[in-house]
Protein backbone atom coordinates (compact mmCIF):
# COMPACT_ATOMS: atom_id res chain seq x y z
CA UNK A 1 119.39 88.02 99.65
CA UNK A 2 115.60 88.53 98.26
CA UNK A 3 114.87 87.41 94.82
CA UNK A 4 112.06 88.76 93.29
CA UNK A 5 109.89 86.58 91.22
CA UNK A 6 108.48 89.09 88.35
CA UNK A 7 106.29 89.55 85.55
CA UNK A 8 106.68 92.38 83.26
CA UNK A 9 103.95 93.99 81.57
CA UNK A 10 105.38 95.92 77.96
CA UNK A 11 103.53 98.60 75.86
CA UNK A 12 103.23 97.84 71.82
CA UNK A 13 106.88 98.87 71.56
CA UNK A 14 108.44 96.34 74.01
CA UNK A 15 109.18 98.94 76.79
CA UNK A 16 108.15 97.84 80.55
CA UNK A 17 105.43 99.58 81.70
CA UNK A 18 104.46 97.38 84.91
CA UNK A 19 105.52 94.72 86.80
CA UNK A 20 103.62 92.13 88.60
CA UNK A 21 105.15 90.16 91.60
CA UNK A 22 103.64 87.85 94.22
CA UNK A 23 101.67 88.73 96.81
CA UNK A 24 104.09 86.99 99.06
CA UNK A 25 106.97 89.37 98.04
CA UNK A 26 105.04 92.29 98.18
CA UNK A 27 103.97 91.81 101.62
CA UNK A 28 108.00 91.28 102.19
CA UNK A 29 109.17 94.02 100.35
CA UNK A 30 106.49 96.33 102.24
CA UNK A 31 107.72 95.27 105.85
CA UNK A 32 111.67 95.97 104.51
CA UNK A 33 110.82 99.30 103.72
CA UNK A 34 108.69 99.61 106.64
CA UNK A 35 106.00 100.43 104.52
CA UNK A 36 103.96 98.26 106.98
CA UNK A 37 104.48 100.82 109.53
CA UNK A 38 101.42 103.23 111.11
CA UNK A 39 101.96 106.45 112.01
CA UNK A 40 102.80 106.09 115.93
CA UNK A 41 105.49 103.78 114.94
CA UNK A 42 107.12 105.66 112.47
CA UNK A 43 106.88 109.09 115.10
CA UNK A 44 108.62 106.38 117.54
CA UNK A 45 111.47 105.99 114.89
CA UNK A 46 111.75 109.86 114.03
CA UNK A 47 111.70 110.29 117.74
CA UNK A 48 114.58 107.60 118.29
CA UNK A 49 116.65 108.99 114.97
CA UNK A 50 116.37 113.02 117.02
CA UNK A 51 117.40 110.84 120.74
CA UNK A 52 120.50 109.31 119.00
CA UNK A 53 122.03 112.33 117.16
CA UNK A 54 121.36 114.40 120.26
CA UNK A 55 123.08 111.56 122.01
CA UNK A 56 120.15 111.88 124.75
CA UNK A 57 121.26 108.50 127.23
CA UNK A 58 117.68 109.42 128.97
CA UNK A 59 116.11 107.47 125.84
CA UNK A 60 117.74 104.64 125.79
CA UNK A 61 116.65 101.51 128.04
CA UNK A 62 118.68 99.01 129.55
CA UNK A 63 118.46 95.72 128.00
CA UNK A 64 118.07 93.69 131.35
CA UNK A 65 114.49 96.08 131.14
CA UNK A 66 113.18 94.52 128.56
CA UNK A 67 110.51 91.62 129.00
């Protein structure tokens, strides 16, 4: 489970505006949501997502394949 380690940042009537967490976290959080991610990568995944609900065998590769 992730805890997040925050700070929060009100306005003059006590209501959160912001929040501030550690770099660390961030960086965590971002590869989770595969923020990280650059655009061939994320094509890959669409591309994947389309292969699987088309159920296209073709795509997949055989696990003894891979190095």
């Amino acid at each position: 489970m992730l805890t997040i380690s925050k700070k929060f940042i009100v306005d003059d009537q006590g209501r959160p505006q912001e929040v501030i967490i550690p770099w660390e976290q961030y960086q965590q959080i971002s590869e989770i949501l595969g923020l990280d991610l650059d655009e061939d990568a994320i094509d890959d995944l669409h591309q994947a997502q389309r292969d699987r609900a088309m159920k296209n065998q073709d795509a997949y590769v055989d696990l003894g394949a891979i190095q």
